[in-house]
C-alpha atoms as a PDB file:
ATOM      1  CA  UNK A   1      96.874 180.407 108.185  1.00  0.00           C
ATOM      2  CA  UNK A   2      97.251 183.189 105.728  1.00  0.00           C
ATOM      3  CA  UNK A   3      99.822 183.086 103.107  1.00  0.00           C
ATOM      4  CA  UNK A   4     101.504 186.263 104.333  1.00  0.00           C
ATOM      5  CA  UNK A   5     102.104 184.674 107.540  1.00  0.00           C
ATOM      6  CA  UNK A   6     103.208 181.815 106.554  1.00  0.00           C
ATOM      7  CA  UNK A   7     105.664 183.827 104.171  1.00  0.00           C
ATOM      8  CA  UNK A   8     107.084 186.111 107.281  1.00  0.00           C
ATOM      9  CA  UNK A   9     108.018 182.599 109.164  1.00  0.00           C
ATOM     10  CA  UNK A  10     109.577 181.134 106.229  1.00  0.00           C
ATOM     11  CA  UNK A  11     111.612 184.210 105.638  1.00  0.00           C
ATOM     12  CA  UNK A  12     112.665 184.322 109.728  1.00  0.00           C
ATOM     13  CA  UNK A  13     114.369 180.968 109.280  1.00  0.00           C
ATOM     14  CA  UNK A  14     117.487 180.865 109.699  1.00  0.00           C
ATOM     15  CA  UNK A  15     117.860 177.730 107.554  1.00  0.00           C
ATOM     16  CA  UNK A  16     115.426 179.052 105.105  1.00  0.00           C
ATOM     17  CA  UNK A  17     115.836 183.069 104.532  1.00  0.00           C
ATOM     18  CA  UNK A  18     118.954 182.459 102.361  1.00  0.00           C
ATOM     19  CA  UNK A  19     117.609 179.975  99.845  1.00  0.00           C
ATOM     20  CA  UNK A  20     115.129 182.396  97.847  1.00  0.00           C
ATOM     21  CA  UNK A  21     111.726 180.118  98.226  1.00  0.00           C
ATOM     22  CA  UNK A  22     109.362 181.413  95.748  1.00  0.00           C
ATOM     23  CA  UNK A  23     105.516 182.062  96.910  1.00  0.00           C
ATOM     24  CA  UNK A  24     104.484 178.570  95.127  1.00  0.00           C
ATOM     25  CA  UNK A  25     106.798 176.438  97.336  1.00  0.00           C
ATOM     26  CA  UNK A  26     106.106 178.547 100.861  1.00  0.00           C
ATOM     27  CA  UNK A  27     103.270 175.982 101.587  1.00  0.00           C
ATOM     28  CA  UNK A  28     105.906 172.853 101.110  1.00  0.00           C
ATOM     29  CA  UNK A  29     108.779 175.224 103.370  1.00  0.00           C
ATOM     30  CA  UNK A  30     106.318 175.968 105.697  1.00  0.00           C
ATOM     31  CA  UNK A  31     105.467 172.528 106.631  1.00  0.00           C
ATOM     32  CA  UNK A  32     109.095 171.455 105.863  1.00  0.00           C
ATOM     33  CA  UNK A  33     109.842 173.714 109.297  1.00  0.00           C
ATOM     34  CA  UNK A  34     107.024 172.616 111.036  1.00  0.00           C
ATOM     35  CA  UNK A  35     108.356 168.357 110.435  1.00  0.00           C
ATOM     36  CA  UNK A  36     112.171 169.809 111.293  1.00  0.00           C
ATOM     37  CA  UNK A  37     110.931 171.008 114.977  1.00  0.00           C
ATOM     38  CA  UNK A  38     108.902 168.621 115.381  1.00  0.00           C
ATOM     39  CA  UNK A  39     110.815 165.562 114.148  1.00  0.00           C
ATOM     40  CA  UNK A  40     110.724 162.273 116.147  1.00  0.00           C
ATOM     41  CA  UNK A  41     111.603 160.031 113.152  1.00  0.00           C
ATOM     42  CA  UNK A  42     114.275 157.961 114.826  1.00  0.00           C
ATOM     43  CA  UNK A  43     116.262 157.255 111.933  1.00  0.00           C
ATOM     44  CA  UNK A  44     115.921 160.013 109.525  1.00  0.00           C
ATOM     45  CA  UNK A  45     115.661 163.572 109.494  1.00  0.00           C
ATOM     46  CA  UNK A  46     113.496 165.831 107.033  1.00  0.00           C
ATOM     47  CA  UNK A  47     115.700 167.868 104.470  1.00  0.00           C
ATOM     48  CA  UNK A  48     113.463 170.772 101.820  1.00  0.00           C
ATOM     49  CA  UNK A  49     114.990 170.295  98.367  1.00  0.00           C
ATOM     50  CA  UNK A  50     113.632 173.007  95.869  1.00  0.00           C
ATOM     51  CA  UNK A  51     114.894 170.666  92.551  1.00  0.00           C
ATOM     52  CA  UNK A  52     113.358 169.935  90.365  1.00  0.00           C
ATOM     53  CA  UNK A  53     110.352 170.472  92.539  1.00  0.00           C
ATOM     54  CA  UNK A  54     109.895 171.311  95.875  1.00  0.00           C
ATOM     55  CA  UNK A  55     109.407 168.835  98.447  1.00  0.00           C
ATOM     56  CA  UNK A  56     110.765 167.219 101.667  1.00  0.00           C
ATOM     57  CA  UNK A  57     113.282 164.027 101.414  1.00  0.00           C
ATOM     58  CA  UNK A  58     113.688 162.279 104.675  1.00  0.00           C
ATOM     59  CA  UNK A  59     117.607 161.391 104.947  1.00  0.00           C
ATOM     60  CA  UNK A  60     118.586 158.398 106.795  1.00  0.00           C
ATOM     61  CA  UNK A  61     120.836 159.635 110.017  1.00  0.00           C
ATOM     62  CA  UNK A  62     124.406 158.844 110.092  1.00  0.00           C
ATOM     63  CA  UNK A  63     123.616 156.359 112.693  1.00  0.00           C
ATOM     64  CA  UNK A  64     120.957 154.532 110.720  1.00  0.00           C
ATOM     65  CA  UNK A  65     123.254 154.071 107.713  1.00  0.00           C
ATOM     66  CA  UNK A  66     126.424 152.937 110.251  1.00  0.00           C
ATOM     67  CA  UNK A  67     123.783 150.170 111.278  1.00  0.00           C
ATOM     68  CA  UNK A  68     122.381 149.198 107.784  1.00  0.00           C
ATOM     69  CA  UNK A  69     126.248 149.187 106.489  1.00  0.00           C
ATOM     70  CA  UNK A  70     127.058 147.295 109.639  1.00  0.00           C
ATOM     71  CA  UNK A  71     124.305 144.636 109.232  1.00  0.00           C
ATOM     72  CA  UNK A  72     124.864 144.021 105.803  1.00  0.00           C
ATOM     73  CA  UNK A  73     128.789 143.925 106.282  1.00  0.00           C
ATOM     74  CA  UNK A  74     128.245 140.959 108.660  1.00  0.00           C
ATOM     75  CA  UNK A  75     125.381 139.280 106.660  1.00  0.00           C
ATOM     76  CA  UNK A  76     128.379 138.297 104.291  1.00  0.00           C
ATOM     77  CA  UNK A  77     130.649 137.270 106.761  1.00  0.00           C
ATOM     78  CA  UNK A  78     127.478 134.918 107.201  1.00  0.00           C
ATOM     79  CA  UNK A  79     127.200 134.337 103.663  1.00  0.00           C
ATOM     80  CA  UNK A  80     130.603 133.244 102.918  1.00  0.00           C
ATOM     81  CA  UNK A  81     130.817 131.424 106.371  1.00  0.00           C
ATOM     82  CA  UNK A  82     134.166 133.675 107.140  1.00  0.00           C
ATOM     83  CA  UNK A  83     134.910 134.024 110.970  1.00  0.00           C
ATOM     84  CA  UNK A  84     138.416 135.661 110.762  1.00  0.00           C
ATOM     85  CA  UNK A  85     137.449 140.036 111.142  1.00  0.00           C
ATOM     86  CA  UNK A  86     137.963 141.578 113.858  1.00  0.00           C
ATOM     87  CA  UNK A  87     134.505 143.787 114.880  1.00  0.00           C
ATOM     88  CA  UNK A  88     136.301 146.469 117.210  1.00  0.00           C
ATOM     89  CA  UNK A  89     139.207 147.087 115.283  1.00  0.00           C
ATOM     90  CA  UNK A  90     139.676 150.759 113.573  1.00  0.00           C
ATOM     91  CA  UNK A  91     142.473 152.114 111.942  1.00  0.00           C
ATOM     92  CA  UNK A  92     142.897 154.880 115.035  1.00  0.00           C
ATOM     93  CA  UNK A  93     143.865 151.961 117.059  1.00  0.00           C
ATOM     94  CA  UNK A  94     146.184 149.900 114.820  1.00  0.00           C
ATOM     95  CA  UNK A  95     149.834 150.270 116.659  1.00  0.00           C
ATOM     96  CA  UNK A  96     152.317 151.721 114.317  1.00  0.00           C
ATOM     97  CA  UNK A  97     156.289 150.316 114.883  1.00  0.00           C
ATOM     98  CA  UNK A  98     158.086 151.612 112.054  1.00  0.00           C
ATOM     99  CA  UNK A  99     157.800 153.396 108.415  1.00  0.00           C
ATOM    100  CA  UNK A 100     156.118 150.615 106.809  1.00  0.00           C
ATOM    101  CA  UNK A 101     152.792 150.509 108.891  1.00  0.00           C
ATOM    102  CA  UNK A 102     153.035 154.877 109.260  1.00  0.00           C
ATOM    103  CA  UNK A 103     152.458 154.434 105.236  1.00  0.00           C
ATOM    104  CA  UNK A 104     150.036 151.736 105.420  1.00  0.00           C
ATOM    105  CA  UNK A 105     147.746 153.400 107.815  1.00  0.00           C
ATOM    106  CA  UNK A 106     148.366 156.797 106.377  1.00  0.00           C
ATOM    107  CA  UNK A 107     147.371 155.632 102.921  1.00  0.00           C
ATOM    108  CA  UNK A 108     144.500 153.651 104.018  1.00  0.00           C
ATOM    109  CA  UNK A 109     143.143 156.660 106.026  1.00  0.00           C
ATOM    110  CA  UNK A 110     143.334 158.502 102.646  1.00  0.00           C
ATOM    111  CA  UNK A 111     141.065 156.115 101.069  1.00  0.00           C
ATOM    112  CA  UNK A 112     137.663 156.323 103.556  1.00  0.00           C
ATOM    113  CA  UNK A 113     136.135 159.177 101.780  1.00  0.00           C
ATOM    114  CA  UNK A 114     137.476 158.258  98.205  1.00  0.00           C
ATOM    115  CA  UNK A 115     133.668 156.813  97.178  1.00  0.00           C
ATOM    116  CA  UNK A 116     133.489 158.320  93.728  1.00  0.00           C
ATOM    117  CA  UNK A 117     136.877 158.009  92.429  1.00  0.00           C
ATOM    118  CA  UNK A 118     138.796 154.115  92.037  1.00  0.00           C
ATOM    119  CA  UNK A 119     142.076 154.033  93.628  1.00  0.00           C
ATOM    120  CA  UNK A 120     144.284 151.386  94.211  1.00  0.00           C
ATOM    121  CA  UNK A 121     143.813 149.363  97.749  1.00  0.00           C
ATOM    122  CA  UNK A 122     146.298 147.912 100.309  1.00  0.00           C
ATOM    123  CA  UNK A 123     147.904 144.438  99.346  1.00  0.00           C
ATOM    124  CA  UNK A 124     149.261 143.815 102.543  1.00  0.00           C
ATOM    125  CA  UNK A 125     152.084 141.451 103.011  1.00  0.00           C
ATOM    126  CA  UNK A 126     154.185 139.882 106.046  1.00  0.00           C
ATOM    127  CA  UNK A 127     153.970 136.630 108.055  1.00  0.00           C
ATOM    128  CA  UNK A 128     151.208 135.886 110.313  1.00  0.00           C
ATOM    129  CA  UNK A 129     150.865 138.111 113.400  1.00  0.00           C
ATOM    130  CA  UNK A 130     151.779 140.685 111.903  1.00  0.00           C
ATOM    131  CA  UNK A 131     149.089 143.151 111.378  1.00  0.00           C
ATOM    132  CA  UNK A 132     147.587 142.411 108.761  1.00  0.00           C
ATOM    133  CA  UNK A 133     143.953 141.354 109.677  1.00  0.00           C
ATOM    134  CA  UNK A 134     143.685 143.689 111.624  1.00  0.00           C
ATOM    135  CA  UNK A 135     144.312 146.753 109.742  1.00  0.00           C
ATOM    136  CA  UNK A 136     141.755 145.213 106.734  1.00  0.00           C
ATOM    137  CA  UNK A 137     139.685 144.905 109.554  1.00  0.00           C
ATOM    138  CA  UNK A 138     139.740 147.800 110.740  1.00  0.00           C
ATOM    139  CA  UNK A 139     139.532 149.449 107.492  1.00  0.00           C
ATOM    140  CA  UNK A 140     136.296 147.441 106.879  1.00  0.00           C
ATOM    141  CA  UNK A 141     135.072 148.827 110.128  1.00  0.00           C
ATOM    142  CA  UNK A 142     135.391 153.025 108.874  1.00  0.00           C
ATOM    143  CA  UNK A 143     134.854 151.935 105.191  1.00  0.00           C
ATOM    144  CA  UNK A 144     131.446 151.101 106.585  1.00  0.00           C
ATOM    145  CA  UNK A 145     130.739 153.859 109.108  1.00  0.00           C
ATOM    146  CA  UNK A 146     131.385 156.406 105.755  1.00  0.00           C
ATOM    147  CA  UNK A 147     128.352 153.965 104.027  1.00  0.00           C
ATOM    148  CA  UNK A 148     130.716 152.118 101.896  1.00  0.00           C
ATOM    149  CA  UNK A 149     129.387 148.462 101.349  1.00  0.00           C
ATOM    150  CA  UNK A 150     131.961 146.126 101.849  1.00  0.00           C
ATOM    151  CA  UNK A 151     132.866 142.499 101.727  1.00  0.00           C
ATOM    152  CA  UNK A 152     135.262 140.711 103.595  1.00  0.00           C
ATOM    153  CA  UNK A 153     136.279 137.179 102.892  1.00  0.00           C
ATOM    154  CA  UNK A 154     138.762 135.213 104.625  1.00  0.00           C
ATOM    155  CA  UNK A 155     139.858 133.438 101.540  1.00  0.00           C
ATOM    156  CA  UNK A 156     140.154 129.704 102.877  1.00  0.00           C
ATOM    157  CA  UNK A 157     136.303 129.922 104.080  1.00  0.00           C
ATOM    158  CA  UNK A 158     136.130 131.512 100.742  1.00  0.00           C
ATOM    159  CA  UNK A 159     136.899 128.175  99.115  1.00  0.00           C
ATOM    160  CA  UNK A 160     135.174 126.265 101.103  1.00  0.00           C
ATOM    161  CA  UNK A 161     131.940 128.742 100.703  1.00  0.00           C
ATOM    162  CA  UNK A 162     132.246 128.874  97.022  1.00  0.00           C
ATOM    163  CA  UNK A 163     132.766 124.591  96.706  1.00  0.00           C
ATOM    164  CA  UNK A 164     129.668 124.107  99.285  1.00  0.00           C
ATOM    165  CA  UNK A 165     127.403 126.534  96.278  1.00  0.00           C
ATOM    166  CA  UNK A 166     128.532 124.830  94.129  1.00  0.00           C
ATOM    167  CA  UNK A 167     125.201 123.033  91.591  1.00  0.00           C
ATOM    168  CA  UNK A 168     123.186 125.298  93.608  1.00  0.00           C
ATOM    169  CA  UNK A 169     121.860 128.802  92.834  1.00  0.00           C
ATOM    170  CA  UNK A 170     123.633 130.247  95.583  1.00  0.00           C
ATOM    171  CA  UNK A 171     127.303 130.421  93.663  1.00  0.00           C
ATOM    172  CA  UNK A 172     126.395 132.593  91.296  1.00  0.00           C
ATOM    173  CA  UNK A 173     125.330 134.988  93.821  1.00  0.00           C
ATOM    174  CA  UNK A 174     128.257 134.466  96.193  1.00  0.00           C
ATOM    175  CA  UNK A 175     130.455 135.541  92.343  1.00  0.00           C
ATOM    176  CA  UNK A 176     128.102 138.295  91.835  1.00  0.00           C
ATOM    177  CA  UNK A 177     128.195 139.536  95.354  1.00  0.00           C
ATOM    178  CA  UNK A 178     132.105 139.530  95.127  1.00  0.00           C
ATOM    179  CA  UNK A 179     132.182 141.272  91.756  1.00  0.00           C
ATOM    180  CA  UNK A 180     129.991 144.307  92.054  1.00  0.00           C
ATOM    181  CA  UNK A 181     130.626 145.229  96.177  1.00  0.00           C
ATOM    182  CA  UNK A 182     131.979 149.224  96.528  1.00  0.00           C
ATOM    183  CA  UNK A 183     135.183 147.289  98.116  1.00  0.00           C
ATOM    184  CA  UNK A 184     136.116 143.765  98.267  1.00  0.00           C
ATOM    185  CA  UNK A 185     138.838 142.637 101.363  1.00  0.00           C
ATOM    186  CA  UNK A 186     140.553 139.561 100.686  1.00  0.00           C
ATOM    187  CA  UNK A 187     142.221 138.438 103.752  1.00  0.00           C
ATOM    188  CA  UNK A 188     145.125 135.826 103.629  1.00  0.00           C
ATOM    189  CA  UNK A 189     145.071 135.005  99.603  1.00  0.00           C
ATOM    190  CA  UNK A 190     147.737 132.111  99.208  1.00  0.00           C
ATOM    191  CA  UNK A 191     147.291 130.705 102.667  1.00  0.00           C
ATOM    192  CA  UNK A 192     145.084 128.003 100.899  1.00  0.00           C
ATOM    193  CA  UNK A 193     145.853 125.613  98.071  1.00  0.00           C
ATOM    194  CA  UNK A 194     143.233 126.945  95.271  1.00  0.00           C
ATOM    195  CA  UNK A 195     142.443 124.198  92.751  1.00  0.00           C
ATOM    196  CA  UNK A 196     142.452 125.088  89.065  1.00  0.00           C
ATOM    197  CA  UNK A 197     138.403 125.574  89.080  1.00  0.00           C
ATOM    198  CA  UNK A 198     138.481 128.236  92.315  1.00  0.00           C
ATOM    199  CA  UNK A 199     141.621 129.664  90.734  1.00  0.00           C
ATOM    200  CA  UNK A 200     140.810 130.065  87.042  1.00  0.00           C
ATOM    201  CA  UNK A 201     136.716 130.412  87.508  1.00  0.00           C
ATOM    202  CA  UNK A 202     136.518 132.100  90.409  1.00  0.00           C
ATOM    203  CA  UNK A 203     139.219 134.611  91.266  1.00  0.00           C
ATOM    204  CA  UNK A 204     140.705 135.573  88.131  1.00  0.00           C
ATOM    205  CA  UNK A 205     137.138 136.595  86.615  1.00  0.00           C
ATOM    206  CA  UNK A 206     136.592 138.502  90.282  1.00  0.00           C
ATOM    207  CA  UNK A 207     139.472 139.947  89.912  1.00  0.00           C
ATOM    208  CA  UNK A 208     139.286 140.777  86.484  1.00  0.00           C
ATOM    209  CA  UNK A 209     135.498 142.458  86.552  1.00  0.00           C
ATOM    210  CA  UNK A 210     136.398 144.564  89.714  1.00  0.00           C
ATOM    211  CA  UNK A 211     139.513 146.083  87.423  1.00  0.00           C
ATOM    212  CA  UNK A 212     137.220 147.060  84.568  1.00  0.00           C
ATOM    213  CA  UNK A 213     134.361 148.463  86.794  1.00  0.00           C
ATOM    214  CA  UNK A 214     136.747 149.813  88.483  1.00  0.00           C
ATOM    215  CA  UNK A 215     136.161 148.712  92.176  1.00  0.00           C
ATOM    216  CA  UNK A 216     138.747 148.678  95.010  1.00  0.00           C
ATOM    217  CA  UNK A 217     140.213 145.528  96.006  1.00  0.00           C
ATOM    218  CA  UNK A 218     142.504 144.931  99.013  1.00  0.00           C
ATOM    219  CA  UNK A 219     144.522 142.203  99.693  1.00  0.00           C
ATOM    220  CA  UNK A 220     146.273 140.607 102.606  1.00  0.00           C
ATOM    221  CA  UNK A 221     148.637 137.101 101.928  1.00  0.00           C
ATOM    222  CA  UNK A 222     151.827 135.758 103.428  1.00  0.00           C
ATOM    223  CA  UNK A 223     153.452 135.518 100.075  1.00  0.00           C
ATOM    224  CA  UNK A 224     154.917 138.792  97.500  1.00  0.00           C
ATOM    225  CA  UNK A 225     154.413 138.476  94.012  1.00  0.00           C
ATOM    226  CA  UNK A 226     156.934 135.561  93.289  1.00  0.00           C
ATOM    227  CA  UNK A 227     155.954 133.107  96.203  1.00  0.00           C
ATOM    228  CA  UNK A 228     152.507 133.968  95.476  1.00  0.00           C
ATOM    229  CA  UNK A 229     152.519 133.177  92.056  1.00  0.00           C
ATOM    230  CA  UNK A 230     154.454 129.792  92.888  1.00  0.00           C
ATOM    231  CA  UNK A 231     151.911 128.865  95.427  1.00  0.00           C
ATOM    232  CA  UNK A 232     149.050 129.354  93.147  1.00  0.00           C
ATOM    233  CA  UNK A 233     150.712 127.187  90.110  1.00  0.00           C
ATOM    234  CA  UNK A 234     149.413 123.687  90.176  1.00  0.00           C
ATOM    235  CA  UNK A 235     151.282 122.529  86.615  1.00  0.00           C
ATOM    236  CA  UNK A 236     153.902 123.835  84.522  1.00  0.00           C
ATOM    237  CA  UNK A 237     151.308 125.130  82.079  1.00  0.00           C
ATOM    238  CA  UNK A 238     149.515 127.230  84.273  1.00  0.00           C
ATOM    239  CA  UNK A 239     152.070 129.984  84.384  1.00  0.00           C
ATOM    240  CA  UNK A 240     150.083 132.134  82.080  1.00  0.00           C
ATOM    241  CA  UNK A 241     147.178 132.074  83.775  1.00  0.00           C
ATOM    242  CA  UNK A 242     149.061 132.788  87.195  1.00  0.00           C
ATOM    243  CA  UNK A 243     150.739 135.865  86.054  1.00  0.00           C
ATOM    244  CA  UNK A 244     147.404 137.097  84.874  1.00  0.00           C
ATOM    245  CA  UNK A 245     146.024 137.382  88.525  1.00  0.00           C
ATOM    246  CA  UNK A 246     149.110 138.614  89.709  1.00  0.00           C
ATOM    247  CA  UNK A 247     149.400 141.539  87.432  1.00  0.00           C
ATOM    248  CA  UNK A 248     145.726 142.214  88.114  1.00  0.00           C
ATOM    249  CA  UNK A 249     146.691 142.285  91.666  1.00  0.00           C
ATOM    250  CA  UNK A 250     149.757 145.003  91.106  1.00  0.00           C
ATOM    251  CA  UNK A 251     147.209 146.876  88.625  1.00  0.00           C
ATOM    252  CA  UNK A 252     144.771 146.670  91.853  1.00  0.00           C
ATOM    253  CA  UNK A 253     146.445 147.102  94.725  1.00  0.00           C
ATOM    254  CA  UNK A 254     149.294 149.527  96.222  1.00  0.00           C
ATOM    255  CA  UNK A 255     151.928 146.675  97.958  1.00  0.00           C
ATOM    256  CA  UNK A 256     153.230 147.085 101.922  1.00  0.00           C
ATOM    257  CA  UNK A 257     155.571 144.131 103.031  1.00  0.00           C
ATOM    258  CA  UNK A 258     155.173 144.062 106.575  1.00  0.00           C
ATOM    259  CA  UNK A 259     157.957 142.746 108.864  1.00  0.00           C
ATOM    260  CA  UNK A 260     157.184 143.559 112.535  1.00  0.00           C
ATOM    261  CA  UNK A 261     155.015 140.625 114.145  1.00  0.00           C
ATOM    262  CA  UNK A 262     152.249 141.564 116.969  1.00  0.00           C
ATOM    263  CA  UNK A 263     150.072 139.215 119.331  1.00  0.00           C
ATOM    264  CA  UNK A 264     147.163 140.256 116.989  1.00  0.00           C
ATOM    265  CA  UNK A 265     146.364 139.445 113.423  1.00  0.00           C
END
């Protein structure tokens, strides 16, 4: 085909004709269109980017990177053995009673497209039945339809997760995992006793990395501040170290002390 026709269809596309191809890159354009109408890639779609060179990229579909985020969301549910998430839940369907869960769901909504910027995530707090699993499960859920990679824990499997790796290569990667995920959901913190070890070498470096790096955290327990610090004291001389977590928690997390109690958690 001569280069004059191939210039005269590039220049009829209405995709193309506004993005001022120069005569080197009508070759690349030209077969760019020819892939786009003729595309039966299943999970990705061709896309002509003219920088720094021109060429075609081949973009994962929105579908293909719901599934990948999907799959690898539940490969650490498998990693840290944690059954407690609920896998149909979204924030649409969460049932809102009074002001406290309207500002809950209305800030967590805020944060599904805030990938580039930190903010501070939900610490969620009420007695059990009252919401709170499901909302961090159902932010988990549209976290990872936007392509966020998250990790949910449900801290008591946590424990027991993190003691089973313990001598074994595998706890350094569980740490690592929970240090460096785009968001980290743990779900009832508190409702466990943590010994000094989990406590001290565990959560307050997790904790303590994701602040620095500046990675979202969100947090669901039965206990506020106080209780919570009292429940995670184990001697008198451990108060230091206590308060540290907790203020990394308030420098973390936005609090919502939920009240209402639902058949679902």
């Amino acid at each position: 085909m001569k280069l004059e026709m191939i210039r005269s269809i590039v220049e009829k596309d209405n995709e193309l004709n506004k993005m001022n191809i120069q005569d080197q890159d009508l070759l690349v354009a030209f077969q760019y269109i020819m892939q786009r109408d003729q595309n039966d890639l299943k999970d990705f779609y061709p896309k002509l980017v003219l920088k720094p060179y021109a060429h075609i990229a081949y973009i994962p579909t929105k579908e293909k990177v719901m599934y990948d985020s999907t799959r690898k969301l539940r490969s650490y549910l498998e990693i840290f053995e944690s059954d407690i998430y609920i896998s149909d839940a979204t924030l649409d369907d969460f049932i809102i009673e009074d002001d406290i869960h309207e500002k809950a769901i209305k800030y967590a909504k805020s944060l599904i497209h805030k990938k580039d910027t930190f903010y501070k995530g939900l610490f969620l707090v009420g007695p059990y039945g009252s919401g709170k699993s499901y909302l961090l499960s159902g932010l988990a859920n549209d976290l990872t339809k936007s392509g966020v990679d998250v990790v949910y824990v449900f801290v008591p499997d946590l424990i027991r997760s993190i003691k089973t790796s313990i001598g074994s290569d595998m706890l350094e990667k569980k740490i690592n995992i929970l240090k460096r995920a785009d968001c980290l959901i743990l779900d009832d913190l508190g409702g466990e006793n943590l010994s000094v070890w989990f406590r001290d070498e565990v959560l307050l470096p997790i904790l303590h990395y994701r602040l620095n790096a500046k990675l979202p955290v969100h947090i669901s327990s039965n206990l506020f501040y106080t209780k919570l610090a009292d429940a995670l004291k184990t001697e008198k001389e451990d108060s230091v170290k206590v308060m540290r977590i907790i203020k990394r928690i308030q420098d973390l997390t936005e609090p919502f002390v939920f009240t209402k109690v639902f058949k679902k958690d």
